[in-house]
C-alpha atoms as a PDB file:
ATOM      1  CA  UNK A   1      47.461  -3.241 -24.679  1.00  0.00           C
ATOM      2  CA  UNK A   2      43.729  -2.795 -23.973  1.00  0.00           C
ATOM      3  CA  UNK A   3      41.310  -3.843 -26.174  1.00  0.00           C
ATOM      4  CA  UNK A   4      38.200  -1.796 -26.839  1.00  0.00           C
ATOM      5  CA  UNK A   5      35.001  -4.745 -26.227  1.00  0.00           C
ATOM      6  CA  UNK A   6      32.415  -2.501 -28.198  1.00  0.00           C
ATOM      7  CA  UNK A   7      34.229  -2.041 -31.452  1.00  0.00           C
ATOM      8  CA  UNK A   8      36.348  -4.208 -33.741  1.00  0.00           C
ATOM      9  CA  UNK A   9      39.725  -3.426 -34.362  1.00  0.00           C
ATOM     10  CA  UNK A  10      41.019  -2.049 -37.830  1.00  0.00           C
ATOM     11  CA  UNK A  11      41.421  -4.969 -39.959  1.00  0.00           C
ATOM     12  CA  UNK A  12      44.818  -5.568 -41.414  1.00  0.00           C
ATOM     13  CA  UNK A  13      43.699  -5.252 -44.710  1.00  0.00           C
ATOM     14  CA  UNK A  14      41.873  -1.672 -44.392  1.00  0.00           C
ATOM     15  CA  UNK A  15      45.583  -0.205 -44.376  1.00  0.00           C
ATOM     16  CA  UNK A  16      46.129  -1.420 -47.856  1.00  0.00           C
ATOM     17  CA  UNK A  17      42.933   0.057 -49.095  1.00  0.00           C
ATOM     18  CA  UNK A  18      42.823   3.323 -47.878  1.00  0.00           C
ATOM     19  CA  UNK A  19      46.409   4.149 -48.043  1.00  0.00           C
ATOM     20  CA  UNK A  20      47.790   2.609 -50.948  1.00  0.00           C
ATOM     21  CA  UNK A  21      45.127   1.068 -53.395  1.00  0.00           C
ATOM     22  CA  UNK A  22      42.854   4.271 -53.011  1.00  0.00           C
ATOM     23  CA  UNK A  23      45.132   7.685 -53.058  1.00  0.00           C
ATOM     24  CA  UNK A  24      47.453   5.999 -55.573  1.00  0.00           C
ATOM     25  CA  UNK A  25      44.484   4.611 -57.741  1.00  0.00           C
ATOM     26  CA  UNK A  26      46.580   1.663 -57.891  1.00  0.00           C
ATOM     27  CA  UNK A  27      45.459  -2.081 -58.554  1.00  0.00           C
ATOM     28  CA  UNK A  28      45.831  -4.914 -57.075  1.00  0.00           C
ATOM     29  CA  UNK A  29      47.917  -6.062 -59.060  1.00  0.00           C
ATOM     30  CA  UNK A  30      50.776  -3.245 -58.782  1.00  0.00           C
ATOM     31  CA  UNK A  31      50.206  -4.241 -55.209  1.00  0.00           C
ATOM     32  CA  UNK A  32      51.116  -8.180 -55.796  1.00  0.00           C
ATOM     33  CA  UNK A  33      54.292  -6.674 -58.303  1.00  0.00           C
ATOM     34  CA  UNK A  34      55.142  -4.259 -55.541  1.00  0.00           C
ATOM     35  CA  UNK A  35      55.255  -7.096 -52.631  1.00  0.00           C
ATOM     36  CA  UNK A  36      56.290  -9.405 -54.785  1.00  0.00           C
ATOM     37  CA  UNK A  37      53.980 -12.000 -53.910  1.00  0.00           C
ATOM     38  CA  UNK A  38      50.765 -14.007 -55.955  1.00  0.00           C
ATOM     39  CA  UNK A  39      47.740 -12.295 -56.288  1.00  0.00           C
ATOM     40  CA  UNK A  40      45.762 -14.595 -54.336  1.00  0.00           C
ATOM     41  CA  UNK A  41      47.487 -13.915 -51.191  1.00  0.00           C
ATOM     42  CA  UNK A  42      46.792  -9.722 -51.814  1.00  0.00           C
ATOM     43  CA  UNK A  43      43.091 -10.705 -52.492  1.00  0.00           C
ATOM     44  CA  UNK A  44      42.373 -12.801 -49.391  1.00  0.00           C
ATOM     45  CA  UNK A  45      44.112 -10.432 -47.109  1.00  0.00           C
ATOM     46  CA  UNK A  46      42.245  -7.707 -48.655  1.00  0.00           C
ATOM     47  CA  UNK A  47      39.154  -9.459 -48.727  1.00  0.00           C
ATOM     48  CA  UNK A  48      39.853 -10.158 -44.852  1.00  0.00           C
ATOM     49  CA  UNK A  49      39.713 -13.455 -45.519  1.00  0.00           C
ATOM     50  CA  UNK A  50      43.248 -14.438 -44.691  1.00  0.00           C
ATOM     51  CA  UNK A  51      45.673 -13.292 -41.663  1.00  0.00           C
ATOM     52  CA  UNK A  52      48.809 -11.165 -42.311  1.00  0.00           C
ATOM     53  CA  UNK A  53      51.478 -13.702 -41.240  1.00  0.00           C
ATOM     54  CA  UNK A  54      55.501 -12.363 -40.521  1.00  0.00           C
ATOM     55  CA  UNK A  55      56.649 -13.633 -44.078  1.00  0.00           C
ATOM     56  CA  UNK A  56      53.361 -10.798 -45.504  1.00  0.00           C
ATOM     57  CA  UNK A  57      54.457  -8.445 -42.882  1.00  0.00           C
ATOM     58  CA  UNK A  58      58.288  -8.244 -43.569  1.00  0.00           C
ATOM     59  CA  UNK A  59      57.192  -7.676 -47.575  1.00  0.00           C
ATOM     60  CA  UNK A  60      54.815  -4.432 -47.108  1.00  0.00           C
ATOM     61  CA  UNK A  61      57.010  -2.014 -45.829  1.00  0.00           C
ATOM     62  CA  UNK A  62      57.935  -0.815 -48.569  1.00  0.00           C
ATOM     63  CA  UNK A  63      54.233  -0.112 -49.589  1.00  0.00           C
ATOM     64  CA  UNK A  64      54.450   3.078 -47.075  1.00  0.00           C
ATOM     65  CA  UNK A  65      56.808   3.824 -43.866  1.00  0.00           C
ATOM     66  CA  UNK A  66      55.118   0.688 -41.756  1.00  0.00           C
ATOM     67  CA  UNK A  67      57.225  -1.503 -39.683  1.00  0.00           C
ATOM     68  CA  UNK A  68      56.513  -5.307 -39.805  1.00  0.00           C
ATOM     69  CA  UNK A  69      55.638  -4.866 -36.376  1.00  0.00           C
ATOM     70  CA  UNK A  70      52.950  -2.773 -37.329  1.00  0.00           C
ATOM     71  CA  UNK A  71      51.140  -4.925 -39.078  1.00  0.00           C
ATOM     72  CA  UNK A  72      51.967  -8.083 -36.903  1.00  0.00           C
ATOM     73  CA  UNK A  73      50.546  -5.342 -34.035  1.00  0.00           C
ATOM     74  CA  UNK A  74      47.315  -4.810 -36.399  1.00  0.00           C
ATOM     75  CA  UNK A  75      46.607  -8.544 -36.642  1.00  0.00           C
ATOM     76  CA  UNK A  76      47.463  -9.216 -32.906  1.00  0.00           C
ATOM     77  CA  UNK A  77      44.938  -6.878 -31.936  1.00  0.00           C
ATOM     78  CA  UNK A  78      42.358  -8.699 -34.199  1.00  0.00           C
ATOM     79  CA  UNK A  79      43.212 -12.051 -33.080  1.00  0.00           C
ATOM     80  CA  UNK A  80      42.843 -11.109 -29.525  1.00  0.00           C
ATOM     81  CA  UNK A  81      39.700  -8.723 -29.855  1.00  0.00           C
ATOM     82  CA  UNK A  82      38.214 -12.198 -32.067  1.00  0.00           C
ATOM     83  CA  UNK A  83      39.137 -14.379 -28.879  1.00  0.00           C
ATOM     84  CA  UNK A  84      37.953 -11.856 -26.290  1.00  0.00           C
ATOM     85  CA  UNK A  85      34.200 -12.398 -28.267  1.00  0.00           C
ATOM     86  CA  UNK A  86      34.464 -15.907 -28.302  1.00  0.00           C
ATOM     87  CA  UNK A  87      35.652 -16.594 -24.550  1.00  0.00           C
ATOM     88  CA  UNK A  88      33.174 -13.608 -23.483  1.00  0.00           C
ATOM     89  CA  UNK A  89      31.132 -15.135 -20.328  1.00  0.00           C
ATOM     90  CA  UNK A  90      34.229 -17.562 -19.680  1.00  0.00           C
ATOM     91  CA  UNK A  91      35.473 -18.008 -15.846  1.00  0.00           C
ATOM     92  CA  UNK A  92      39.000 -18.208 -15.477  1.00  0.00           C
ATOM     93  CA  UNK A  93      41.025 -19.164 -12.394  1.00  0.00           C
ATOM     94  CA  UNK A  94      44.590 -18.145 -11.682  1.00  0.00           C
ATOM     95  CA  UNK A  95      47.200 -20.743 -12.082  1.00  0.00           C
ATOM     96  CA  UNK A  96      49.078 -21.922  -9.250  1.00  0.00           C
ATOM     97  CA  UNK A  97      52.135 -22.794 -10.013  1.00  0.00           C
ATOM     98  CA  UNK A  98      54.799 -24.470  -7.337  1.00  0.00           C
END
């Protein structure tokens, strides 16, 4: 996967924004009924304030026709666009292994 170094990849929340909360005016907490999971957990990873873990991603499927590997892949691409940023600058050597 290549990861685009000017732009941020979607966050893992925008997903449940624009294509569940939004077209189907729903709240957040039909969202939390419809997981099946505590409100706080929908908030934070709303609020992008909390990573979408396996356990979050096997649960919103049935929100819309998303694998859990879809939303693992949205948060992978996050992580590693964050870590790009932060390492930006860094040398790194090969390893040489015996």
């Amino acid at each position: 996967m290549t990861l685009p170094t000017h732009l941020s990849p979607a966050l893992p929340g925008e997903p449940l924004i624009e294509e569940w909360l939004k077209p189907l005016r729903a709240t957040q907490l039909e969202l939390v009924r419809r997981l099946g999971v505590e409100l706080p957990l929908v908030s934070t990873v709303i609020r992008h304030r909390k990573c979408v873990t396996a356990l979050t991603a096997r649960r919103q499927p049935g929100l819309r026709k998303a694998s859990p590997e879809l939303w693992l892949n949205a948060q992978l691409a996050l992580d590693l666009w964050r870590a790009h940023e932060e390492l930006k600058g860094e040398t790194f050597y090969p390893c040489k292994c015996a």
